[in-house]
C-alpha atoms as a PDB file:
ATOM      1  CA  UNK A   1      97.786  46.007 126.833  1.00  0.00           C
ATOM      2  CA  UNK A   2      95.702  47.429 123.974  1.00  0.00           C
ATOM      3  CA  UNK A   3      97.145  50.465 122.569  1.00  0.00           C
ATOM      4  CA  UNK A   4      94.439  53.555 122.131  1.00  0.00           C
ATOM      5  CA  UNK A   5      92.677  54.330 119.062  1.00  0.00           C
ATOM      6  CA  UNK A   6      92.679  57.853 117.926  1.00  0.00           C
ATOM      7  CA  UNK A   7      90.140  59.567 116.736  1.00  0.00           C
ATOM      8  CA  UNK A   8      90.319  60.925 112.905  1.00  0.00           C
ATOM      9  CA  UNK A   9      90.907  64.311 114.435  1.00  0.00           C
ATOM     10  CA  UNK A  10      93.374  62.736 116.687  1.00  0.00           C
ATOM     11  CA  UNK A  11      95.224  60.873 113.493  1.00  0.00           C
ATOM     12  CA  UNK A  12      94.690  64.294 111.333  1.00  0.00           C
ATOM     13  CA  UNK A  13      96.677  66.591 113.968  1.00  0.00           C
ATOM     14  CA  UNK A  14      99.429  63.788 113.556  1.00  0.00           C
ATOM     15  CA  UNK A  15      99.684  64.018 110.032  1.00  0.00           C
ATOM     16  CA  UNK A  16      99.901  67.965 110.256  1.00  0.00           C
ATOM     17  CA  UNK A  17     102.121  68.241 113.149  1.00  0.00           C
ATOM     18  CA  UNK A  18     104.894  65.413 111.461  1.00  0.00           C
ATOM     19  CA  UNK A  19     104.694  67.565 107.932  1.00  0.00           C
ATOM     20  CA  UNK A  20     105.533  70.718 109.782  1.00  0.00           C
ATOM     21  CA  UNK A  21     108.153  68.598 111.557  1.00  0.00           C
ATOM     22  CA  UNK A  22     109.395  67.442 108.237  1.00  0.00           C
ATOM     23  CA  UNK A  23     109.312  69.989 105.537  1.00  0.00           C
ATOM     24  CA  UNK A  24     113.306  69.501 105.387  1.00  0.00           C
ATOM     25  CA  UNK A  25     113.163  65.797 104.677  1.00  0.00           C
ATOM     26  CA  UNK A  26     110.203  66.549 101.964  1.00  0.00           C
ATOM     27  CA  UNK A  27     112.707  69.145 100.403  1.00  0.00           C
ATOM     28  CA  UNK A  28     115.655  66.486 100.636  1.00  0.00           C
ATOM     29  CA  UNK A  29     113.070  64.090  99.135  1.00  0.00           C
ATOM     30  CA  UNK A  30     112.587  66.088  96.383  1.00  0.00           C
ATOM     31  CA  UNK A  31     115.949  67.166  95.345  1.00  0.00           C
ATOM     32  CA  UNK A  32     117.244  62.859  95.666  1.00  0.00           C
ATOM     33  CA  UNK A  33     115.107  62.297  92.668  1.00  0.00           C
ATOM     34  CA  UNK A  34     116.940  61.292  89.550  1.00  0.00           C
ATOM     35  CA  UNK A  35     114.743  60.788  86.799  1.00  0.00           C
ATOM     36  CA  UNK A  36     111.887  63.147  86.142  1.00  0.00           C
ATOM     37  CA  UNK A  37     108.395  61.708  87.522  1.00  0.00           C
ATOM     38  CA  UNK A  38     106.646  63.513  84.198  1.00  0.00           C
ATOM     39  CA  UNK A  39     108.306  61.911  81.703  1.00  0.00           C
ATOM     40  CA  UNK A  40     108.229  58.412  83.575  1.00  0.00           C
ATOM     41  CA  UNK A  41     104.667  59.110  84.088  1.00  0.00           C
ATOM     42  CA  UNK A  42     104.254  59.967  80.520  1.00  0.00           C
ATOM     43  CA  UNK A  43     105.474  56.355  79.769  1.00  0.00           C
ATOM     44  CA  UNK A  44     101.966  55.027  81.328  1.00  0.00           C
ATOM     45  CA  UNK A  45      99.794  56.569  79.424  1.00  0.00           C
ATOM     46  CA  UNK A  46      97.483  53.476  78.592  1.00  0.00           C
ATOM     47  CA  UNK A  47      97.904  52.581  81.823  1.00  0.00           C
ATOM     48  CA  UNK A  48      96.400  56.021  83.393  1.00  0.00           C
ATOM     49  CA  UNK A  49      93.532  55.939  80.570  1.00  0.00           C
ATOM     50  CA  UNK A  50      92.306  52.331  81.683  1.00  0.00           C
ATOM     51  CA  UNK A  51      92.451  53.123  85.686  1.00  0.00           C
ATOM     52  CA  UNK A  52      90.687  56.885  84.912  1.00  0.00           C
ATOM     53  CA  UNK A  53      88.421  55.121  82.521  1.00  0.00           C
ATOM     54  CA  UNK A  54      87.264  52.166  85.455  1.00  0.00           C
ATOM     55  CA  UNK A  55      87.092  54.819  88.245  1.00  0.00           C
ATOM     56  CA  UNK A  56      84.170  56.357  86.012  1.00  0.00           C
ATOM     57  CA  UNK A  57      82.655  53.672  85.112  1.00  0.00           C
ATOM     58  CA  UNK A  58      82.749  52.027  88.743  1.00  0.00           C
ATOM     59  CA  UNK A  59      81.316  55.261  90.243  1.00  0.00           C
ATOM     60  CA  UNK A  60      84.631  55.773  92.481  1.00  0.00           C
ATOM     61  CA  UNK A  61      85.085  59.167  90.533  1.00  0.00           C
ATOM     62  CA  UNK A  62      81.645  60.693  91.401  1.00  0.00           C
ATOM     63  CA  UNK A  63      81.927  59.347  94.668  1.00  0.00           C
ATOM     64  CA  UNK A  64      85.021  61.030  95.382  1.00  0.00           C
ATOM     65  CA  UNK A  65      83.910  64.548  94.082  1.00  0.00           C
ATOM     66  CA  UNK A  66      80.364  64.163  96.054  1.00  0.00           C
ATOM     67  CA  UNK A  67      82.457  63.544  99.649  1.00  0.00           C
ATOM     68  CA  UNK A  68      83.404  67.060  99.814  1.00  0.00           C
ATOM     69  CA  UNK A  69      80.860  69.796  99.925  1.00  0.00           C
ATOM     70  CA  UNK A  70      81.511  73.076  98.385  1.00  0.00           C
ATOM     71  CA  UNK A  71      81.940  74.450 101.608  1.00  0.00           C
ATOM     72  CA  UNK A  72      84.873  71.691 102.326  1.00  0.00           C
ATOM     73  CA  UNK A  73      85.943  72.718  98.622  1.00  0.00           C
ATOM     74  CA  UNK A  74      86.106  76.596  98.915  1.00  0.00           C
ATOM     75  CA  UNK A  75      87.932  75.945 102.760  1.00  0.00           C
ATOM     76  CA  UNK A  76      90.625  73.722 101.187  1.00  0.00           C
ATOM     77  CA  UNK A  77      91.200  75.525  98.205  1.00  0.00           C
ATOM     78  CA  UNK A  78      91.424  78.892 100.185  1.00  0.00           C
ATOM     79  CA  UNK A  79      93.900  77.526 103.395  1.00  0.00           C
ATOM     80  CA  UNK A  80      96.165  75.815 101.026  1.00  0.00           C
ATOM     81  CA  UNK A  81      95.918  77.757  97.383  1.00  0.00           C
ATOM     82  CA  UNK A  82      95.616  81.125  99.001  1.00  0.00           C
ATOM     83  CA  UNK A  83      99.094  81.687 100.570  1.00  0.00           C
ATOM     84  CA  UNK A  84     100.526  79.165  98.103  1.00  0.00           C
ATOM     85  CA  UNK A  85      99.164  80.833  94.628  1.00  0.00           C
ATOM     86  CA  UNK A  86     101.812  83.584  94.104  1.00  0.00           C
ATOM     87  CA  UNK A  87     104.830  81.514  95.456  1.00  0.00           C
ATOM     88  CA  UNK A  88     103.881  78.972  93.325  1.00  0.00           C
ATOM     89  CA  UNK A  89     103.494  81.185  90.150  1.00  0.00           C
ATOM     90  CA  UNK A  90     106.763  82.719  91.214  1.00  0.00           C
ATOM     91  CA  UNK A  91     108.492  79.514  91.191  1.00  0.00           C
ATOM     92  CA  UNK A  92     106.888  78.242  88.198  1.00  0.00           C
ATOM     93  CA  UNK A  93     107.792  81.931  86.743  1.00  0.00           C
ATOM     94  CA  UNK A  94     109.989  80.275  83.602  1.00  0.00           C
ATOM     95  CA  UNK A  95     107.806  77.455  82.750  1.00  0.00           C
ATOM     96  CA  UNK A  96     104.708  80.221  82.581  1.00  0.00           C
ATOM     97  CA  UNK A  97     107.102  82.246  80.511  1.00  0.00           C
ATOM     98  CA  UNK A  98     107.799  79.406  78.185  1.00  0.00           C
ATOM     99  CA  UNK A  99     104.608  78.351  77.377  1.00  0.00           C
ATOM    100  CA  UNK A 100     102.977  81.955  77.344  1.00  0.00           C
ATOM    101  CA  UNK A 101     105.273  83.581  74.927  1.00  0.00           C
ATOM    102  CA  UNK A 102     104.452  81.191  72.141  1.00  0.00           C
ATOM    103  CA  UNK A 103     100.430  81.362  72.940  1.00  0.00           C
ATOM    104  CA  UNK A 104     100.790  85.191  72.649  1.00  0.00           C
ATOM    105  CA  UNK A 105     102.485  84.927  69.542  1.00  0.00           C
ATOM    106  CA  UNK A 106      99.682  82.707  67.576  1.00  0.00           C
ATOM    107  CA  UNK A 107      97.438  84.952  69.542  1.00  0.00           C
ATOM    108  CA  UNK A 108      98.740  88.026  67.742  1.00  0.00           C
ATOM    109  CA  UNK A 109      99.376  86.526  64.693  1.00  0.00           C
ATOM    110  CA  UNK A 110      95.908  85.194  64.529  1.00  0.00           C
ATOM    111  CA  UNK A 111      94.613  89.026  65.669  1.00  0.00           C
ATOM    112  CA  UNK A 112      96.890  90.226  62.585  1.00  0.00           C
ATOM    113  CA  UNK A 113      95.714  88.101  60.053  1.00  0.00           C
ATOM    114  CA  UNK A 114      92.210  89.130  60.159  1.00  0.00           C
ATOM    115  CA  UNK A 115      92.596  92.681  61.357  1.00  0.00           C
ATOM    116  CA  UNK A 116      91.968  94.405  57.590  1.00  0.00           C
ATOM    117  CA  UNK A 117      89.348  92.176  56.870  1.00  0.00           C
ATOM    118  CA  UNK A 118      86.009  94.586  56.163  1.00  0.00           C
ATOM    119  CA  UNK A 119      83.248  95.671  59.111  1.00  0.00           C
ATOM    120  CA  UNK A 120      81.039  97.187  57.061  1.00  0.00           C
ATOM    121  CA  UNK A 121      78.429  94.637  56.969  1.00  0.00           C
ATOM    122  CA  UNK A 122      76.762  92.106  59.672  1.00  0.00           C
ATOM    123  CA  UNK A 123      77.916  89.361  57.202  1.00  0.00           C
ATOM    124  CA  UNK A 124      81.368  90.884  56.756  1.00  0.00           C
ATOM    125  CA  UNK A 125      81.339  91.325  60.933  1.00  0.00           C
ATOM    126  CA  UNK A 126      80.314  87.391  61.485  1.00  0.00           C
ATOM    127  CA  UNK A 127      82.912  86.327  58.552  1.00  0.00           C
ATOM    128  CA  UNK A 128      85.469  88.296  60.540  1.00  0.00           C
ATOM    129  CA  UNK A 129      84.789  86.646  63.844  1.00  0.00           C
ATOM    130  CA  UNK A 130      84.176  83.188  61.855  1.00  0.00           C
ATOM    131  CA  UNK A 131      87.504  83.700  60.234  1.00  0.00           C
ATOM    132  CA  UNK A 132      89.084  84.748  63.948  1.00  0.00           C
ATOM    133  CA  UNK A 133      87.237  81.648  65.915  1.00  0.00           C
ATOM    134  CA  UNK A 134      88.874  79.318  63.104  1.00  0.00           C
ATOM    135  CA  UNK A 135      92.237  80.114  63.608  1.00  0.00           C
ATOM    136  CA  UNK A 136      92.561  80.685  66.948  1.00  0.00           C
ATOM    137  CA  UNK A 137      90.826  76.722  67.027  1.00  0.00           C
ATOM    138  CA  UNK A 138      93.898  76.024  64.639  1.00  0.00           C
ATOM    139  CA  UNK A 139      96.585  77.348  66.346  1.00  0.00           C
ATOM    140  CA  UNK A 140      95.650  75.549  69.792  1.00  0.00           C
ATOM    141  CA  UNK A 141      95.634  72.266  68.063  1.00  0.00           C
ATOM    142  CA  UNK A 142      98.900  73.302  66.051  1.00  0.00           C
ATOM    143  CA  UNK A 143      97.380  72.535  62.738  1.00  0.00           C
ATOM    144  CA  UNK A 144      98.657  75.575  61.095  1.00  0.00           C
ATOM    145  CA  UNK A 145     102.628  75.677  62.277  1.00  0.00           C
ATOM    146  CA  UNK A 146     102.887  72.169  63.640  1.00  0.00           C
ATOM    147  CA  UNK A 147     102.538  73.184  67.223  1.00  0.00           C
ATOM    148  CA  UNK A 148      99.819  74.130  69.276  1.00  0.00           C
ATOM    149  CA  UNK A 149      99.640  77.018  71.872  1.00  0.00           C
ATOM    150  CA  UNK A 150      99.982  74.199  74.770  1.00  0.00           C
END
């Protein structure tokens, strides 16, 4: 006897109803893992440029972002980032910390270094903000100190 097909609805309920059945065994998933997924990822760089690189050029990537419509978009983005944006920047609360504090610091330094520079003049105004623009565009590529703000 032929089993019955479900519908995508049908097959979409499933998939909800088993994650909310098995958050623990995602968690337990999570903390089994032994080596960190970045850094192996990192490790496939060339890899990840070639597929990225043939899903634009085949179309696959424009496809994919032209099957949901904004609506879709704004839905998803609301349900899931909504209650999930402050736990997650909660959890993620050192990691912000860490990369912020050194991006403040160029940020201030870069403020400093051009904060007696003269406003008299239009010219002196635009070679302030030139001079500003510059080294902020420095310090995010890390050309001045050897790091970036990244």
């Amino acid at each position: 006897m032929a089993r019955p097909r479900l519908t995508a609805e049908q097959a979409t309920q499933r998939l909800i109803q088993g994650a909310q059945a098995n958050v623990g065994r995602y968690v337990q998933g999570i903390q089994s893992v032994t080596e960190s997924p970045m850094a192996k990822a990192a490790t496939k760089a060339a890899k990840a440029a070639a597929g990225y690189a043939e899903s634009i050029q085949s179309g696959r990537w424009a496809a994919g972002l032209a099957s949901s419509s904004i609506e879709e978009w704004r839905a998803g983005a609301i349900a899931g980032g909504g209650s999930a944006y402050t736990a997650g920047i909660q959890s993620k609360s050192a990691k912000i910390a860490r990369k912020l504090g050194p991006a403040l610091e160029a940020t201030y330094n870069v403020a400093d270094s051009v904060s007696n520079m003269p406003t008299d003049t239009v010219q002196q105004r635009i070679a302030k903000s030139t001079a500003y623009q510059q080294k902020r565009y420095d310090a995010s590529r890390g050309s001045a100190s050897g790091r970036g703000m990244r």
